[in-house]
C-alpha atoms as a PDB file:
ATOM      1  CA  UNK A   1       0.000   0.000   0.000  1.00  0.00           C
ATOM      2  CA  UNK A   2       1.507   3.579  -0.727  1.00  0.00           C
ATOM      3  CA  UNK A   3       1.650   5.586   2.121  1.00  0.00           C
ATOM      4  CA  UNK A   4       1.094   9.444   2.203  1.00  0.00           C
ATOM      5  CA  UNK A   5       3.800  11.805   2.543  1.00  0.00           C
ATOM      6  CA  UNK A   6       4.666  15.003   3.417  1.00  0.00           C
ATOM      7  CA  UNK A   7       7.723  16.796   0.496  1.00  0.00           C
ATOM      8  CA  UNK A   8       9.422  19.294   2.726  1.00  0.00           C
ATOM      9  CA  UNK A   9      11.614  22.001   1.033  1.00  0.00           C
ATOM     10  CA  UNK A  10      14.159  24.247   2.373  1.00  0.00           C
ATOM     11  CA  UNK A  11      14.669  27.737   1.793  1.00  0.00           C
ATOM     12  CA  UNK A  12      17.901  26.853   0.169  1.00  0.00           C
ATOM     13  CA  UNK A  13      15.609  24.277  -2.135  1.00  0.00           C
ATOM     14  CA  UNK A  14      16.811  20.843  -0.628  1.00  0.00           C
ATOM     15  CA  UNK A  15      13.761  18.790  -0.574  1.00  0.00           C
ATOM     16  CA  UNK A  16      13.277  15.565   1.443  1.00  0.00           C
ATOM     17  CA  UNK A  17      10.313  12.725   1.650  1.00  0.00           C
ATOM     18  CA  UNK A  18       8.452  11.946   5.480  1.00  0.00           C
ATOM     19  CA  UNK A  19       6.230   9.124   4.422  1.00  0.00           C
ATOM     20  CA  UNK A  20       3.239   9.415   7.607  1.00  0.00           C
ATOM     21  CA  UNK A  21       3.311   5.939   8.874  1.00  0.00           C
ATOM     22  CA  UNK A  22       2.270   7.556  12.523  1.00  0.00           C
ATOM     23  CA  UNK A  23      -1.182   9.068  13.298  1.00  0.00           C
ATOM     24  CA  UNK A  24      -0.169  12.184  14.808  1.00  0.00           C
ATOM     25  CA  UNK A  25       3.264  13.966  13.733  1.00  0.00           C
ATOM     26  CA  UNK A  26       4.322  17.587  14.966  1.00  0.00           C
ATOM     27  CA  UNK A  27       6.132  20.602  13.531  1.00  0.00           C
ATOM     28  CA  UNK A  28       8.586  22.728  14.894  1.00  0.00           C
ATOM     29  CA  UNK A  29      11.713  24.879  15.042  1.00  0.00           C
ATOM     30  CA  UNK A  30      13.110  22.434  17.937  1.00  0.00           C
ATOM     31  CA  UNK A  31      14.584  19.075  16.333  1.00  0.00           C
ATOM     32  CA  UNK A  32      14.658  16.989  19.590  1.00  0.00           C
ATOM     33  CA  UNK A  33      11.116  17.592  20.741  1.00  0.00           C
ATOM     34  CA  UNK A  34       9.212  17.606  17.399  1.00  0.00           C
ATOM     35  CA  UNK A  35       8.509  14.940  14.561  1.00  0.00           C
ATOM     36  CA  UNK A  36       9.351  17.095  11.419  1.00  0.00           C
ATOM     37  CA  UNK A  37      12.051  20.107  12.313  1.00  0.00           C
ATOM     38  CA  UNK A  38      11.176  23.623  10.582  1.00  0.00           C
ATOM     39  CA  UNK A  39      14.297  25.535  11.285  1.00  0.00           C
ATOM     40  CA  UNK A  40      13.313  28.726  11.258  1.00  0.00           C
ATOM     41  CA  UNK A  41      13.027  31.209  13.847  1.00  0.00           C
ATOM     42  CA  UNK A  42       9.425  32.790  13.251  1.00  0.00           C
ATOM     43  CA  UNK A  43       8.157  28.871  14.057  1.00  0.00           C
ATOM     44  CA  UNK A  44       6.944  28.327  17.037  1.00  0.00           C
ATOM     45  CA  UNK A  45       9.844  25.764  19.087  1.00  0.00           C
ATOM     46  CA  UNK A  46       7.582  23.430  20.241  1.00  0.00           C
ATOM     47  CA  UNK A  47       4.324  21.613  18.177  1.00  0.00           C
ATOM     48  CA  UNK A  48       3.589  25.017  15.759  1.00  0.00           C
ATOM     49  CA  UNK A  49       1.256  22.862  14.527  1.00  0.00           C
ATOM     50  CA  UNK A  50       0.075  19.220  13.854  1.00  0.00           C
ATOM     51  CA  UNK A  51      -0.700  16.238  11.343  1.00  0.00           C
ATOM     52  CA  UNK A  52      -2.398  13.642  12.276  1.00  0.00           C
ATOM     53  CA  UNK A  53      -4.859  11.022  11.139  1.00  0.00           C
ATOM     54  CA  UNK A  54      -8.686  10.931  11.560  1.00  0.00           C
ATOM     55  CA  UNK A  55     -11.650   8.796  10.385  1.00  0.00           C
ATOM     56  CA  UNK A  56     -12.144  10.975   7.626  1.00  0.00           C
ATOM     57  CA  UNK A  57      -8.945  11.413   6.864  1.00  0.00           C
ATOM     58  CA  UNK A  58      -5.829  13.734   7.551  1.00  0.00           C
ATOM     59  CA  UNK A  59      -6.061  17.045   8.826  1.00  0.00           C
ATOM     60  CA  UNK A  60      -3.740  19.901   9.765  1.00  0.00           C
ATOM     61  CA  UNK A  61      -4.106  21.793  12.781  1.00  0.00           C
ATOM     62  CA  UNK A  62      -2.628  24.251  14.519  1.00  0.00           C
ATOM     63  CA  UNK A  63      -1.263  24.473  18.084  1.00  0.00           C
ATOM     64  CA  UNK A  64      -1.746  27.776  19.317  1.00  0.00           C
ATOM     65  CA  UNK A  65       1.276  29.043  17.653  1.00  0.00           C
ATOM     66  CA  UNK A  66       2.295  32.758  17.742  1.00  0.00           C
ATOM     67  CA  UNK A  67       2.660  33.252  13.830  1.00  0.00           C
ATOM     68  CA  UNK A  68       0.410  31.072  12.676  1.00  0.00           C
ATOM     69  CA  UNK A  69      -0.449  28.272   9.677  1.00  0.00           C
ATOM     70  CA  UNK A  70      -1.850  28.932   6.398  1.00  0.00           C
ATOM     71  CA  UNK A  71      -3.306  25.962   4.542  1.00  0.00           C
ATOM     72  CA  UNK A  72      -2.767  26.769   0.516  1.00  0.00           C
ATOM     73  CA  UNK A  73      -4.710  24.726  -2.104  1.00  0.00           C
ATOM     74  CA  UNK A  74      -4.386  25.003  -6.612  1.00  0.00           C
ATOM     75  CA  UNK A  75      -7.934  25.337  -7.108  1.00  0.00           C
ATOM     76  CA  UNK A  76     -10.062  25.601 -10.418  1.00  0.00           C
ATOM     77  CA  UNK A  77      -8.316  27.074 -13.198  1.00  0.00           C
ATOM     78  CA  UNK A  78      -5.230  27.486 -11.124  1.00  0.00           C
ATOM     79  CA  UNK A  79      -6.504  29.677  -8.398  1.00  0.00           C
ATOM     80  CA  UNK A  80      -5.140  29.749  -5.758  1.00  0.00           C
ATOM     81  CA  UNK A  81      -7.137  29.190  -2.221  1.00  0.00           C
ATOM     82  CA  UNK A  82      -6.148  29.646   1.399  1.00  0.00           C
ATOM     83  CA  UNK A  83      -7.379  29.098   4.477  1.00  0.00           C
ATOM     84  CA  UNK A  84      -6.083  30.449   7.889  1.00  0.00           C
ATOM     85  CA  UNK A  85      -6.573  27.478  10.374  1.00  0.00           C
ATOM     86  CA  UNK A  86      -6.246  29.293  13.594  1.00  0.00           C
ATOM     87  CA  UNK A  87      -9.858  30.586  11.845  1.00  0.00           C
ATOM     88  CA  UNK A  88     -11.345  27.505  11.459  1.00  0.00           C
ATOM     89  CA  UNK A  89     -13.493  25.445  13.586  1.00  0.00           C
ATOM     90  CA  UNK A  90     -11.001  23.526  16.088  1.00  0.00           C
ATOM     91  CA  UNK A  91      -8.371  25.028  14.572  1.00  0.00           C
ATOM     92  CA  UNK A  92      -7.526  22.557  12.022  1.00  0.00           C
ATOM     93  CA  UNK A  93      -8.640  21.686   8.056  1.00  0.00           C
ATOM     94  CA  UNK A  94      -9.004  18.858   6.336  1.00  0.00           C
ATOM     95  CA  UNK A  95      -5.484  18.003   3.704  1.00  0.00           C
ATOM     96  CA  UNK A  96      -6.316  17.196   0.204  1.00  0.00           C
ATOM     97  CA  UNK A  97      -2.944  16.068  -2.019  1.00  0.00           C
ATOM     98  CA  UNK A  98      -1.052  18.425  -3.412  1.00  0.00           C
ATOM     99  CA  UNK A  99      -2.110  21.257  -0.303  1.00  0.00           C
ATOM    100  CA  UNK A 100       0.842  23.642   0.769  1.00  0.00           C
ATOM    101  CA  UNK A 101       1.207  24.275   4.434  1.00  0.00           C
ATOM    102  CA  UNK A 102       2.870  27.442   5.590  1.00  0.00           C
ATOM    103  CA  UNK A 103       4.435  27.981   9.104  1.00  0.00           C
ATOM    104  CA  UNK A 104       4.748  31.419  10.177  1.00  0.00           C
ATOM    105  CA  UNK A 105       6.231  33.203   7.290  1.00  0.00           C
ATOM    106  CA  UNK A 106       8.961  30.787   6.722  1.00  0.00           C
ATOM    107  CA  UNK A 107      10.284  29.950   3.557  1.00  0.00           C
ATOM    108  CA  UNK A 108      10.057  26.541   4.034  1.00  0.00           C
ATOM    109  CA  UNK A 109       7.436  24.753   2.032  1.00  0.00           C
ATOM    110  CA  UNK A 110       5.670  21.275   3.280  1.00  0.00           C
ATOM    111  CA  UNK A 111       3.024  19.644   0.702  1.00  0.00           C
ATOM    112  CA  UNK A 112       0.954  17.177   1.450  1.00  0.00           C
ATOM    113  CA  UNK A 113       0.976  13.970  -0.662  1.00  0.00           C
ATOM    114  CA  UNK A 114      -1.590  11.084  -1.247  1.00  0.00           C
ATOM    115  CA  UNK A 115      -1.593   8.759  -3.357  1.00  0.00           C
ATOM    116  CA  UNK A 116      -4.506   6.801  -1.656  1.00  0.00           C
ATOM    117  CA  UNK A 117      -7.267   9.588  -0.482  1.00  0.00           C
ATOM    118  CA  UNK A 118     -10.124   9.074   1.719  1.00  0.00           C
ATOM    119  CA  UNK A 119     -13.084   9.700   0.194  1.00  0.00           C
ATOM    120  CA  UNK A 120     -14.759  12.934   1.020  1.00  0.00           C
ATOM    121  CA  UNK A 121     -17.774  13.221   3.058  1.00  0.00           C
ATOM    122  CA  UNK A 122     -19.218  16.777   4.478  1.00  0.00           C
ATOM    123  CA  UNK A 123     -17.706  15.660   8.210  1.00  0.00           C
ATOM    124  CA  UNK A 124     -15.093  17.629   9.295  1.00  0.00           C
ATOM    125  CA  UNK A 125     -14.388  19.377   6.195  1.00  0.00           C
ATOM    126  CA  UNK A 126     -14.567  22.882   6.104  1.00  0.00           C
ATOM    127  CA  UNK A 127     -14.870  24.407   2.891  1.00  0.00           C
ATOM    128  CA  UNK A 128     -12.099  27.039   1.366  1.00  0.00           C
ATOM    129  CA  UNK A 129     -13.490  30.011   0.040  1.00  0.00           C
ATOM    130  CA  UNK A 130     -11.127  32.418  -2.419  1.00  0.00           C
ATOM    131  CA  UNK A 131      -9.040  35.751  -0.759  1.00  0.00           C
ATOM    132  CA  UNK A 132      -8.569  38.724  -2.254  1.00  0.00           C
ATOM    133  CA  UNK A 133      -6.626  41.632  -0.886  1.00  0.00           C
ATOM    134  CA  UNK A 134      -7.462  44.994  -2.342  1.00  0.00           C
ATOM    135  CA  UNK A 135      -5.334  48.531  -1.442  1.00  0.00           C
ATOM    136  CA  UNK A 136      -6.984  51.736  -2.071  1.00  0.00           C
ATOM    137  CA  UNK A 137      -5.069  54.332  -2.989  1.00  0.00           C
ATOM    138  CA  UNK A 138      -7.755  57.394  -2.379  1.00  0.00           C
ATOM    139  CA  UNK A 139      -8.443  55.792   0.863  1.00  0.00           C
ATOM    140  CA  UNK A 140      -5.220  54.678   1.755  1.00  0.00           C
ATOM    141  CA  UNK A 141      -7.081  51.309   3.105  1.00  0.00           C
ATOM    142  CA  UNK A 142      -5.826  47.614   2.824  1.00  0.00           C
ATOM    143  CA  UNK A 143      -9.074  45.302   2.515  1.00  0.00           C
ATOM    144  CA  UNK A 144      -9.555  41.949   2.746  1.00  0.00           C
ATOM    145  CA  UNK A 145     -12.394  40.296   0.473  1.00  0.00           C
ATOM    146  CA  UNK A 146     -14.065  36.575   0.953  1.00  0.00           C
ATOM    147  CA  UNK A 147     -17.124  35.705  -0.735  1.00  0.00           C
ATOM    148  CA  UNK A 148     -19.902  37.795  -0.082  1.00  0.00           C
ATOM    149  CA  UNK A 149     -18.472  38.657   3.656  1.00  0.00           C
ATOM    150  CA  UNK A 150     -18.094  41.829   4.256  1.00  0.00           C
ATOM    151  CA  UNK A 151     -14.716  43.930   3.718  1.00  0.00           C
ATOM    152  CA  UNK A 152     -12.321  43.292   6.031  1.00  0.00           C
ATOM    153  CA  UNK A 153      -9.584  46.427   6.663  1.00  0.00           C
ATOM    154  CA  UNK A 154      -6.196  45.099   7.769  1.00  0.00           C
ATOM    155  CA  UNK A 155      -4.449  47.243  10.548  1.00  0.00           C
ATOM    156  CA  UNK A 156      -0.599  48.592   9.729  1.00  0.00           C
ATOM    157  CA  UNK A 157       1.067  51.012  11.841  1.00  0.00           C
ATOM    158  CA  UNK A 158       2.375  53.909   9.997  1.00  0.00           C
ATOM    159  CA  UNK A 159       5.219  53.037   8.657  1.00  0.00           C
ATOM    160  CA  UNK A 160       4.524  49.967   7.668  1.00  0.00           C
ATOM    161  CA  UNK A 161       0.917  51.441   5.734  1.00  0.00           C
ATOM    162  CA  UNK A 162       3.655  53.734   4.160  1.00  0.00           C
ATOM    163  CA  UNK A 163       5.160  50.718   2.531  1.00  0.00           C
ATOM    164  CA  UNK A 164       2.130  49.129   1.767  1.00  0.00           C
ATOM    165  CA  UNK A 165       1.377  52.485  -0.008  1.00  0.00           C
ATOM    166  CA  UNK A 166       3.791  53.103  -1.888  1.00  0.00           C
ATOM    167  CA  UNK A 167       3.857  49.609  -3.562  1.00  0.00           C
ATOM    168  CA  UNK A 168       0.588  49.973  -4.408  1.00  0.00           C
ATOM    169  CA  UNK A 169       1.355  52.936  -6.038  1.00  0.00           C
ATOM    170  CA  UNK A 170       3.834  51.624  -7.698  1.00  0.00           C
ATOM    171  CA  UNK A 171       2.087  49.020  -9.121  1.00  0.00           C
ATOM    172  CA  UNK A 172      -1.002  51.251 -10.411  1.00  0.00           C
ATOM    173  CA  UNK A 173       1.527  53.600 -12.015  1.00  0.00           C
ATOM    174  CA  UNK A 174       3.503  50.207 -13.710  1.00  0.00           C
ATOM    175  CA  UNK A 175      -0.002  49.313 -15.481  1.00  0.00           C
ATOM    176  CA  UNK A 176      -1.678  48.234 -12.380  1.00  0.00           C
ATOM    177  CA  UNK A 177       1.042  45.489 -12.438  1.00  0.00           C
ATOM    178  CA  UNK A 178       3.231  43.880  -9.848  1.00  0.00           C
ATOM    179  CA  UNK A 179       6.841  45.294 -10.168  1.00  0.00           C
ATOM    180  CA  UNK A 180       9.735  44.811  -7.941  1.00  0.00           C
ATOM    181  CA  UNK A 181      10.651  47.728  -5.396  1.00  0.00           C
ATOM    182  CA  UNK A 182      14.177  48.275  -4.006  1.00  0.00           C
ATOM    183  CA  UNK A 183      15.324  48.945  -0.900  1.00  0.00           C
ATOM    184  CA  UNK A 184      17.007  51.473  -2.003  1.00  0.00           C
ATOM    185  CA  UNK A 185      13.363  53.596  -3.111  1.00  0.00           C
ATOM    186  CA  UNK A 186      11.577  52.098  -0.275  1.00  0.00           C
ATOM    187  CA  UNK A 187      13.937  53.422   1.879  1.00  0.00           C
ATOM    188  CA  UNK A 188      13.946  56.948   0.720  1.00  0.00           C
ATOM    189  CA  UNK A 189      10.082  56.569   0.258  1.00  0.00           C
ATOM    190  CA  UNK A 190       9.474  55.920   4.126  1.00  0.00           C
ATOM    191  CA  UNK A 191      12.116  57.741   5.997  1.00  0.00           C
ATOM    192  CA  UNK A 192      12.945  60.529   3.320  1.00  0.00           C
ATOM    193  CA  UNK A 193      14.460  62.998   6.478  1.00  0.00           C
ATOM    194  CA  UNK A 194      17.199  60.004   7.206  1.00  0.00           C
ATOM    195  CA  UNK A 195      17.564  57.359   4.184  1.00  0.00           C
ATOM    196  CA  UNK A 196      21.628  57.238   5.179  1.00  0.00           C
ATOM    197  CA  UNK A 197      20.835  55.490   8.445  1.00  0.00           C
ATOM    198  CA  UNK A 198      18.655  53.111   7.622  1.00  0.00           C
ATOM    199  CA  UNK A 199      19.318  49.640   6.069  1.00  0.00           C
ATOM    200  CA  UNK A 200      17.306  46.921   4.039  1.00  0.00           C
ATOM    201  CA  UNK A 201      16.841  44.991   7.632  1.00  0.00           C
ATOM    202  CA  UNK A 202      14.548  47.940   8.541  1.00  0.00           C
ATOM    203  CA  UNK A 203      12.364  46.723   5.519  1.00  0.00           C
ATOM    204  CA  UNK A 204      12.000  43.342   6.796  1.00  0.00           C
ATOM    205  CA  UNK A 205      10.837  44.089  10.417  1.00  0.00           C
ATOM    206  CA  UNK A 206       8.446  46.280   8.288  1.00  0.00           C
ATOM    207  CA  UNK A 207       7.867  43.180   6.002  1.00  0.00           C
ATOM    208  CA  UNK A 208       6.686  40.592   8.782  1.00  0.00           C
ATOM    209  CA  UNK A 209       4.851  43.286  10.138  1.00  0.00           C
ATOM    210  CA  UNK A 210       2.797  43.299   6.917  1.00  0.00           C
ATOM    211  CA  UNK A 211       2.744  39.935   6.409  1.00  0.00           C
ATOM    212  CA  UNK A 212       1.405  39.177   9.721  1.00  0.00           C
ATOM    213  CA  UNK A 213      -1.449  41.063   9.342  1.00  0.00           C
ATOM    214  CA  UNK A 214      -1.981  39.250   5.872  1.00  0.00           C
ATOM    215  CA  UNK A 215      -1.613  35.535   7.338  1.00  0.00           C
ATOM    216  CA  UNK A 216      -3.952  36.477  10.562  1.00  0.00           C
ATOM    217  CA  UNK A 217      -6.382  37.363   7.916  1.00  0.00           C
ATOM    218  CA  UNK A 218      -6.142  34.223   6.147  1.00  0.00           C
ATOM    219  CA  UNK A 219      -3.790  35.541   3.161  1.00  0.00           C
ATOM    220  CA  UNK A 220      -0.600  34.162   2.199  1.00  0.00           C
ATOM    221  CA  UNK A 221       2.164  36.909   4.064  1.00  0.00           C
ATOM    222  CA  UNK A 222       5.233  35.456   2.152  1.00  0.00           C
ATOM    223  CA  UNK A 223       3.399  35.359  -1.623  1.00  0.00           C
ATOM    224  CA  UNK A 224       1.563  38.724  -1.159  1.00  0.00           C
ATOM    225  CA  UNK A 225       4.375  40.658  -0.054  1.00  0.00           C
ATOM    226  CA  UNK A 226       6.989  38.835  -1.659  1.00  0.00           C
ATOM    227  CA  UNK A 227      11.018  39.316  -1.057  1.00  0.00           C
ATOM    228  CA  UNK A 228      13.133  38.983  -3.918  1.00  0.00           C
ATOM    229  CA  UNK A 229      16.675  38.182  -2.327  1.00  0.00           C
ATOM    230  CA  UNK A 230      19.522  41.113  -3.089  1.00  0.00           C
ATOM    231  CA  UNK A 231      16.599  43.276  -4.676  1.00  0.00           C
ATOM    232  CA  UNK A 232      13.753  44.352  -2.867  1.00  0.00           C
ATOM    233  CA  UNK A 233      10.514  43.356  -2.247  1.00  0.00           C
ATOM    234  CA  UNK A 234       7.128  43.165  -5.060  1.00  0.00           C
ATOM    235  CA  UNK A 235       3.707  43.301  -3.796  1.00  0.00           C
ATOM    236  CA  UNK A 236       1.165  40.427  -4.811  1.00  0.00           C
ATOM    237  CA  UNK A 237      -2.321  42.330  -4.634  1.00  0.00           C
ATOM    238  CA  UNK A 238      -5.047  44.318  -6.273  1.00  0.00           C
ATOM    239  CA  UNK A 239      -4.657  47.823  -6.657  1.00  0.00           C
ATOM    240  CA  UNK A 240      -7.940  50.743  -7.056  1.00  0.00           C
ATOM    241  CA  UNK A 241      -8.139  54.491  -6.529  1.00  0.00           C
END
């Protein structure tokens, strides 16, 4: 019988196989007190989350972690669906092959494999509903959209809304296209009085700022604000005046 399996890549891109011949496995930053090490710091040391096996099949579920787990699934015609389970009922989600699970905002990336699925049934298995993320430029507001739920504005702190802003900008003046921002502008952009003293590390505290607020609201933090290494960083959303 083939057994599922969880592909688990580095940052760096090394990739290894955990076939799940265990009901229950944990994920953490600690490699002594958890199943499946994730070493990175933004996990949570001990049991960030959990995978284990139920009746209906395997699930993911969080532990109470501090930055969170973000379930990410190809849908229809490529698009792409997530689900924030700290949102869900229990905490966890049913795993369907080929799901992504995020930790935190680690670059780490553990899919979910199967080559021998349950079947579905309607127990236990909540359903995954599209995000969209929306900034407005007139109102300076960053919204989340899901379904027909009412918009949902994220909360940044000043500088960090600055960013966001100027992006977005960016973006609507590029042919309301994604396009790569450098430190070097973003720097001058948010602290124009003092751009000599500050360095691309004051980005990223800025960065998992912003991408904390976009995983707590059930977005993807590491796609939607996305770093590209040496560079700078491109933001992944919709863009209106």
């Amino acid at each position: 019988m083939l057994l599922p399996y969880l592909e688990i890549t580095d940052p760096n891109g090394s990739q290894e196989s955990v076939q799940l011949q265990k009901i229950r496995y944990t994920l953490g930053q600690f490699p002594r007190v958890n199943d499946i090490c994730i070493a990175d710091e933004l996990v949570s040391r001990i049991e960030h989350c959990v995978i284990e096996r139920h009746s209906e099949g395997w699930f993911v579920k969080d532990t109470k972690s501090t930055n969170g787990t973000v379930l990410v699934r190809e849908g229809f015609q490529g698009q792409t669906l997530s689900l924030s389970i700290q949102q869900q009922e229990k905490q966890q989600a049913r795993l369907e092959p080929g799901d992504l699970i995020i930790l935190a905002e680690s670059d780490w990336m553990v899919k979910f494999q199967d080559p021998n699925p349950t079947p579905k049934n309607n127990v236990g298995n909540e359903a995954i509903v599209p995000l969209k993320f929306v900034y407005n430029l007139s109102r300076h507001s960053l919204s989340r959209l899901r379904g027909s739920d009412p918009a949902q504005e994220l909360t940044l702190r000043p500088k960090a809304r600055e960013m966001v802003t100027y992006m977005a900008q960016r973006n609507w003046d590029n042919h309301q296209s994604p396009i790569v921002c450098t430190y070097e502008e973003l720097i001058q952009a948010i602290w124009p009085d003092k751009p000599d003293k500050m360095i691309p590390n004051d980005l990223q505290g800025l960065a998992r700022e912003i991408r904390k607020e976009f995983n707590a609201s059930g977005g993807e933090g590491f796609r939607l604000l996305e770093t590209r290494k040496g560079l700078g960083f491109i933001l992944q959303i919709s863009v209106e005046r």
